[in-house]
Protein backbone atom coordinates (compact mmCIF):
# COMPACT_ATOMS: atom_id res chain seq x y z
CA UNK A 1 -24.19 4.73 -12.04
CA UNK A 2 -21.17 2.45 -13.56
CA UNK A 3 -18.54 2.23 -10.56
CA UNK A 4 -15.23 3.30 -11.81
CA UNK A 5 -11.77 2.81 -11.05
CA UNK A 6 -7.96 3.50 -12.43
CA UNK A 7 -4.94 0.98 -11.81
CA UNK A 8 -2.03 2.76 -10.77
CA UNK A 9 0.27 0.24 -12.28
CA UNK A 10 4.22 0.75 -11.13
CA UNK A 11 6.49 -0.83 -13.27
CA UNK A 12 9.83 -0.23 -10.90
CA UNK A 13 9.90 -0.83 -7.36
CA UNK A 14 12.16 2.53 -6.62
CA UNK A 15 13.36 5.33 -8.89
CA UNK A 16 16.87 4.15 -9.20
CA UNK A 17 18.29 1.08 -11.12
CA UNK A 18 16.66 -2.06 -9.71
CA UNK A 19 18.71 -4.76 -7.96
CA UNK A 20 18.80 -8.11 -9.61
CA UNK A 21 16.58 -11.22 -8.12
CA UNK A 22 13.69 -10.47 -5.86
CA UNK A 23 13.00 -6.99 -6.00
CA UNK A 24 13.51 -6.95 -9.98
CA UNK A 25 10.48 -9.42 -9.75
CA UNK A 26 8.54 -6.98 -7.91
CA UNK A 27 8.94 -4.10 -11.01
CA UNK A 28 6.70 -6.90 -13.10
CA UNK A 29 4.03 -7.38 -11.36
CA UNK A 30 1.63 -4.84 -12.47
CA UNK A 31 2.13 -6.15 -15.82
CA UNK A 32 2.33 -9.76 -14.89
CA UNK A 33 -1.78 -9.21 -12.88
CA UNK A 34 -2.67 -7.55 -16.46
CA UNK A 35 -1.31 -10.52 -18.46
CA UNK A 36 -3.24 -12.63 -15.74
CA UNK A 37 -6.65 -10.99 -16.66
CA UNK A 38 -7.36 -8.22 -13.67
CA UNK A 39 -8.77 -5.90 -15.76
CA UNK A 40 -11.26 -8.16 -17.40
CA UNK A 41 -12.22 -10.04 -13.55
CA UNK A 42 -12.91 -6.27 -12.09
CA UNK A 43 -15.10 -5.93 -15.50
CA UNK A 44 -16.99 -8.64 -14.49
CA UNK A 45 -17.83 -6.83 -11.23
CA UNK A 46 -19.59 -4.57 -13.28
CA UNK A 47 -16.20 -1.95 -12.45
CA UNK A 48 -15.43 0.55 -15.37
CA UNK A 49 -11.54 0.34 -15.61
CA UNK A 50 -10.19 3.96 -17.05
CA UNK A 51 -6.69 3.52 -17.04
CA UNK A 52 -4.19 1.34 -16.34
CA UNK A 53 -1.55 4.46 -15.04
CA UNK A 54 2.24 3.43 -15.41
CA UNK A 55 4.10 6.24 -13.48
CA UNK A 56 8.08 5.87 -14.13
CA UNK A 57 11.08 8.40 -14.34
CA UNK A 58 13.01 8.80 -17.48
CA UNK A 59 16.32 8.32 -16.65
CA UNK A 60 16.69 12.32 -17.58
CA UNK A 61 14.36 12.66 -14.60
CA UNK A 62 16.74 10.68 -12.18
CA UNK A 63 18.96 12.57 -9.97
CA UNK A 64 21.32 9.87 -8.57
CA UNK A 65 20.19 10.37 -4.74
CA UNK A 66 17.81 7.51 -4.43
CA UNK A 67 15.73 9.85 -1.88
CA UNK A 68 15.17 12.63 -4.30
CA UNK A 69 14.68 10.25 -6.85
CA UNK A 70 11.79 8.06 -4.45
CA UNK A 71 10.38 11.73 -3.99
CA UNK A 72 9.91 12.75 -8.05
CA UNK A 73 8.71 9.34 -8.49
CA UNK A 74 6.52 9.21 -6.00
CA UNK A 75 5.08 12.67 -7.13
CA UNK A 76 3.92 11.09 -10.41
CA UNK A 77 1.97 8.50 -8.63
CA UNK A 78 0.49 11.44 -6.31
CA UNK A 79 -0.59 12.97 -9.66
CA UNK A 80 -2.29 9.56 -10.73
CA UNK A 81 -3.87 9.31 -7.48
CA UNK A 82 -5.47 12.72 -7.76
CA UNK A 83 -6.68 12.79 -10.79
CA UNK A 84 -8.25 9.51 -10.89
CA UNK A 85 -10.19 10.59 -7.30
CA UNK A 86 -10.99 14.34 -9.06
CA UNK A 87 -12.33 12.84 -11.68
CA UNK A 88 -14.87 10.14 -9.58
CA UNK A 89 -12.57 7.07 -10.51
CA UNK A 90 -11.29 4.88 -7.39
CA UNK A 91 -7.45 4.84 -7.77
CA UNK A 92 -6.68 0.58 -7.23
CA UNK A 93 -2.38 0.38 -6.59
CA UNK A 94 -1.19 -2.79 -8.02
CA UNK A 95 1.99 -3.91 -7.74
CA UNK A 96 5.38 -1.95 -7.16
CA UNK A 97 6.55 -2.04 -3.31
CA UNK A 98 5.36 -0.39 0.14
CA UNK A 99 7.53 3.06 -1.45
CA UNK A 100 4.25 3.88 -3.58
CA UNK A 101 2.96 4.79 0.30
CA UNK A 102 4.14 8.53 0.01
CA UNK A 103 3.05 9.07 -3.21
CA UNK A 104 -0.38 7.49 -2.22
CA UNK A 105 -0.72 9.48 0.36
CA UNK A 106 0.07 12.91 -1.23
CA UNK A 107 -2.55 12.11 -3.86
CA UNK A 108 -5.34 11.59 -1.65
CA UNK A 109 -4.37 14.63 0.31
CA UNK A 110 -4.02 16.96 -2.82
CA UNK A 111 -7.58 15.31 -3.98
CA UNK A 112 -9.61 15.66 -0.53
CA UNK A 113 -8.21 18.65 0.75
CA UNK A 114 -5.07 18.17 3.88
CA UNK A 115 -7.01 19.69 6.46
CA UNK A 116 -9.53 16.59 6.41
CA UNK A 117 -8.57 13.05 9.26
CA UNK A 118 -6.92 10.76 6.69
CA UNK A 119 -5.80 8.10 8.13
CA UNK A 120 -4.06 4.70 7.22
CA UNK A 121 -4.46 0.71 7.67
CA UNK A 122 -1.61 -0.77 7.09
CA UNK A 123 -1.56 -4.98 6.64
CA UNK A 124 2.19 -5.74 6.44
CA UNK A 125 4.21 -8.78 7.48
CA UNK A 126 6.51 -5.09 8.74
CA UNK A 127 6.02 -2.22 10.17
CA UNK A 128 8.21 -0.20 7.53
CA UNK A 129 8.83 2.58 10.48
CA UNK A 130 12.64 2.94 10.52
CA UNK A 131 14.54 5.82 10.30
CA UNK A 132 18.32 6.48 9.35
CA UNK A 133 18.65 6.27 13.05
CA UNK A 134 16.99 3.12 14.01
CA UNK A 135 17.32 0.95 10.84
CA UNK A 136 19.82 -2.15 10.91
CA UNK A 137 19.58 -2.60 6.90
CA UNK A 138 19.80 1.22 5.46
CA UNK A 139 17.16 0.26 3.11
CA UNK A 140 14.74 2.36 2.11
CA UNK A 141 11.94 0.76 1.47
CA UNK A 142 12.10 -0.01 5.22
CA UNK A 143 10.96 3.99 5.97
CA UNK A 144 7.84 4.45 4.18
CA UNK A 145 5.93 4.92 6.81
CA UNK A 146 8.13 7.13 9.09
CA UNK A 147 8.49 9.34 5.59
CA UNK A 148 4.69 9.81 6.07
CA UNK A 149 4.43 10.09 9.77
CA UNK A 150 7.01 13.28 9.21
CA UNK A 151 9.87 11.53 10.91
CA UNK A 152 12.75 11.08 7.95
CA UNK A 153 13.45 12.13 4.41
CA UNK A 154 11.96 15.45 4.44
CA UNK A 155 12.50 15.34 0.40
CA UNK A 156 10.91 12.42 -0.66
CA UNK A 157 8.30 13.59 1.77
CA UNK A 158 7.91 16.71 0.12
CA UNK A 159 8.22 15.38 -3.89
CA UNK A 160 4.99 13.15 -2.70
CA UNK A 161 3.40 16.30 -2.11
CA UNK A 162 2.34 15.78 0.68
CA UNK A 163 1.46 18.85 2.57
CA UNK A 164 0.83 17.84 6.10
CA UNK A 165 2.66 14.33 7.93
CA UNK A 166 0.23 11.87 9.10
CA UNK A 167 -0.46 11.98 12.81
CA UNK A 168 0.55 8.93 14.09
CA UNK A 169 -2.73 8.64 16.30
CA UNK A 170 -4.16 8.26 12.36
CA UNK A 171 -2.43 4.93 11.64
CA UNK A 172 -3.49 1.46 12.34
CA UNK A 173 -0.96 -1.21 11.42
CA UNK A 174 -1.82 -4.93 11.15
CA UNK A 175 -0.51 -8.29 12.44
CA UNK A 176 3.05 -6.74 11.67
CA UNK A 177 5.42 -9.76 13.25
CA UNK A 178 8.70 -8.37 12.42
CA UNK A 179 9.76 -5.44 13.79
CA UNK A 180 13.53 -4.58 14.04
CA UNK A 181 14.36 -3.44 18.13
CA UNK A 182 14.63 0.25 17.56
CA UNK A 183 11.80 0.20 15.21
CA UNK A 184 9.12 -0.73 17.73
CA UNK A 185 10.71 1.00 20.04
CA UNK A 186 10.17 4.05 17.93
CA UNK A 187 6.50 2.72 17.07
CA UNK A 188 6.05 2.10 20.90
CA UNK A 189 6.71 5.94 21.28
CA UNK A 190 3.71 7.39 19.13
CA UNK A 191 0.11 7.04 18.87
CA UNK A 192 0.23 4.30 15.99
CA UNK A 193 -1.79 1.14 17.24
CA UNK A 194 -0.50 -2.26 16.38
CA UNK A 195 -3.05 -4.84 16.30
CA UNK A 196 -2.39 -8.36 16.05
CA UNK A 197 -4.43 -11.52 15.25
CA UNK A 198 -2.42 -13.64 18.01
CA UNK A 199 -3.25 -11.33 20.52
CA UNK A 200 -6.64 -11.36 20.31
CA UNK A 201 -8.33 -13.22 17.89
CA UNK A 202 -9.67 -12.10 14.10
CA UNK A 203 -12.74 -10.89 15.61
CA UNK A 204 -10.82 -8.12 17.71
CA UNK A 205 -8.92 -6.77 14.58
CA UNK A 206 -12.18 -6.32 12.57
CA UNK A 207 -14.04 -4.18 15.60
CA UNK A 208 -10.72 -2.43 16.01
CA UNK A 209 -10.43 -1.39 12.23
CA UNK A 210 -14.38 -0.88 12.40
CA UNK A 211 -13.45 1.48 15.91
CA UNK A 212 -10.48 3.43 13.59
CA UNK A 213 -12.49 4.19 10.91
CA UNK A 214 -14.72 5.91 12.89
CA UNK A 215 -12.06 8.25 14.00
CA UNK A 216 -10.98 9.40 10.43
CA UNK A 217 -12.72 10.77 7.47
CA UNK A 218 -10.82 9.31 4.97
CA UNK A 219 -8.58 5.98 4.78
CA UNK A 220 -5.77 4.59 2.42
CA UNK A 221 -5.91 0.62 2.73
CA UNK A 222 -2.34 -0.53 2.07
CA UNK A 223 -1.69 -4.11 1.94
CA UNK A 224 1.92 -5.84 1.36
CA UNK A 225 1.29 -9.71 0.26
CA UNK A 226 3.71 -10.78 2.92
CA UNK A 227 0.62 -9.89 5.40
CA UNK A 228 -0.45 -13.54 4.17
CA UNK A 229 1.67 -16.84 5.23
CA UNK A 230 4.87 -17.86 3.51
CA UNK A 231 2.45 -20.59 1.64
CA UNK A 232 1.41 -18.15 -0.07
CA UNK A 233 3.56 -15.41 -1.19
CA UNK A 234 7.08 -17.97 -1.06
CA UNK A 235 9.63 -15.67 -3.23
CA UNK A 236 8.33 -12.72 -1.61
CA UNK A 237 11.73 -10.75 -0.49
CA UNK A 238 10.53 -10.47 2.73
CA UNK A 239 8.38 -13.40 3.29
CA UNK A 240 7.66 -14.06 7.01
CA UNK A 241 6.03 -17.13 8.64
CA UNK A 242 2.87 -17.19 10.35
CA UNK A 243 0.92 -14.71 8.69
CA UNK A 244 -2.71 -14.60 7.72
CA UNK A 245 -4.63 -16.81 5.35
CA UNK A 246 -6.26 -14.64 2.05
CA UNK A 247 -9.89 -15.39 3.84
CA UNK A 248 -8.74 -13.25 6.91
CA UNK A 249 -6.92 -10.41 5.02
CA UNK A 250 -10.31 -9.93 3.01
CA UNK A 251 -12.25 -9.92 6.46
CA UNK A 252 -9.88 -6.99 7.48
CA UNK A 253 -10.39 -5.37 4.35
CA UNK A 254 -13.93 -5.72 4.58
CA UNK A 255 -14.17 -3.88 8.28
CA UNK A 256 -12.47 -0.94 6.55
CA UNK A 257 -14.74 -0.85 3.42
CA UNK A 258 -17.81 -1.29 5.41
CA UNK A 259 -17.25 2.19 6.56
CA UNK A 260 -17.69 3.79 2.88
CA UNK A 261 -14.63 6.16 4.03
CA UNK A 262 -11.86 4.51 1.71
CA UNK A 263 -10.57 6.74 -0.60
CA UNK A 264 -7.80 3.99 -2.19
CA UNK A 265 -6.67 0.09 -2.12
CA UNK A 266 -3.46 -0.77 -2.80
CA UNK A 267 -1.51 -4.46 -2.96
CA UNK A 268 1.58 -4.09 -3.21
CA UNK A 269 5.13 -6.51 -3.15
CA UNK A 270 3.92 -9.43 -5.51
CA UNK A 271 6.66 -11.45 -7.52
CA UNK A 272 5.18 -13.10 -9.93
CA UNK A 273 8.80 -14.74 -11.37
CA UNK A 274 9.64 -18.07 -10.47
CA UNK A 275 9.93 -20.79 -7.88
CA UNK A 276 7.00 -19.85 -6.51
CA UNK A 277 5.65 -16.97 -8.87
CA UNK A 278 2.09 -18.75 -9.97
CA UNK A 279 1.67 -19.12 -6.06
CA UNK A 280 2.31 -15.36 -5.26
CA UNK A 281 0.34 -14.07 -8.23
CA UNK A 282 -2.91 -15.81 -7.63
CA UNK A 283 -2.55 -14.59 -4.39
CA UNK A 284 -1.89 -11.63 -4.82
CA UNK A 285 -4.60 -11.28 -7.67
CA UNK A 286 -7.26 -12.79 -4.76
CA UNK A 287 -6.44 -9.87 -2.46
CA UNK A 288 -6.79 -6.88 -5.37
CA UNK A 289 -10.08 -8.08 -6.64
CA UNK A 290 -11.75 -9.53 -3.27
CA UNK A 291 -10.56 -5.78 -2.11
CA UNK A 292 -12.19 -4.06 -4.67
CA UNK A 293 -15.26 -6.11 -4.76
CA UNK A 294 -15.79 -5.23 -1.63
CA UNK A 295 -15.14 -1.68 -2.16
CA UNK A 296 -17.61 -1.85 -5.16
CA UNK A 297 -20.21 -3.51 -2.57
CA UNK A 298 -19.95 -0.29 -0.63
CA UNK A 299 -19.49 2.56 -2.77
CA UNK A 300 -15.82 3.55 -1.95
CA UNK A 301 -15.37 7.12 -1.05
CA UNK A 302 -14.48 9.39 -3.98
């Protein structure tokens, strides 16, 4: 049977106006990996591509208060994610920023029933865990994570749909290197595991991802490009040094594929605009297809 699967395509990067430079760059790349051919390179997989999905708020729909506003945007990409999984399509996020997590999330829930273990593996160069009590920045797109752990921003939880918070014991986070104080402090206090190549070698991650998805049913792969080295994503807006190489991202991704329990792959936090864009959007376009190849290899879980 023909594999299927829908791009959830984001044109903004939050439901508000966009900031000039960086971020701005961020709102084109969905269009920017289309341009680049990824629909016709996940054709040649053999993939079926339904839809390329571009969820965005009129500005009728916009309230003003950026956290109800990430919470109605983020329900439109819940309603993308659902239907594409309802219907047997794999729902691929491309683009936008780590604030498509909640809506993500809510999808897969609404699709696979709440009551099942869904649990997330998150590659990030951060561990996007603040709260309005622990952040240094007030930015938003710093709290992602804590939204969906049940620990901030009740309303943005709640226009996601999302009808239960993910236990914390249900997510896995990846070679983050930059954590603010508070923020792995806060991290420190739960049940999420951080797992880091330094610590113990590329070999270690891939039987601890193999070791978590054997605790969950389901899992939501969520990776931000500034997982890879500087080299490689250099006008990301928060490119770090010393992160991993595209070969050892895949090998990650792979661990978690190999289990057949992924429900949904997402890349987020390309820019594909210049100095630097031609270097960020190959990359970038490496990790979405070498992701869903590997998904396709497997069978994905829909």
């Amino acid at each position: 049977m023909l594999k299927r699967v829908t791009i959830i395509a984001p044109p903004c990067v939050e439901a508000g106006p966009l900031r000039q430079g960086k971020l701005s760059g961020l709102a084109k790349a969905a269009a920017a990996l289309e341009q680049a051919g990824l629909n016709v390179q996940l054709e040649e997989l053999g993939l079926q591509v339904d839809s390329n999905e571009r969820p965005v708020l009129s500005d009728a729909e916009t309230s003003g208060d950026p956290v109800a506003d990430l919470g109605a945007y983020s329900g439109l990409i819940a309603g993308a994610v659902r239907q594409a999984i309802e219907s047997g399509s794999w729902p691929v996020l491309t683009g936008g920023s780590c604030n498509h997590l909640p809506g993500m999330i809510g999808g897969i829930q609404q699709a696979v029933d709440a009551t099942v273990r869904l649990g997330l593996l998150w590659l990030d160069a951060h561990g996007d865990f603040n709260t309005p009590h622990t952040t240094l920045s007030g930015m938003l797109g710093g709290m992602p994570v804590a939204v969906t752990a049940g620990l901030c921003h009740a309303a943005w939880r709640d226009g996601a749909g999302i009808t239960a918070p993910l236990p914390t014991n249900r997510i896995m986070m990846i070679d983050v290197r930059n954590l603010d104080p508070a923020e792995e402090a806060l991290i420190r206090a739960t049940d999420v595991e951080i797992v880091r190549i330094a610590a113990g070698g590329l070999e270690h991650v891939v039987q601890r991802v193999r070791e978590f998805a054997e605790s969950v049913d389901f899992i939501y792969v969520h990776v931000d490009a500034d997982i890879l080295d500087e080299s490689l994503q250099p006008n990301h807006p928060t490119v770090e040094p010393g992160g991993l190489d595209v070969q050892q991202t895949m090998a990650i991704v792979e661990a978690a594929m190999q289990s057949g329990k992924v429900a949904a792959f997402g890349v987020v936090s390309i820019n594909p605009e210049e100095p630097g864009g031609a270097i960020s959007l190959r990359s970038g376009m490496e990790l979405i297809v070498g992701g869903v190849s590997q998904w396709a290899a497997q069978g994905g879980r829909v």
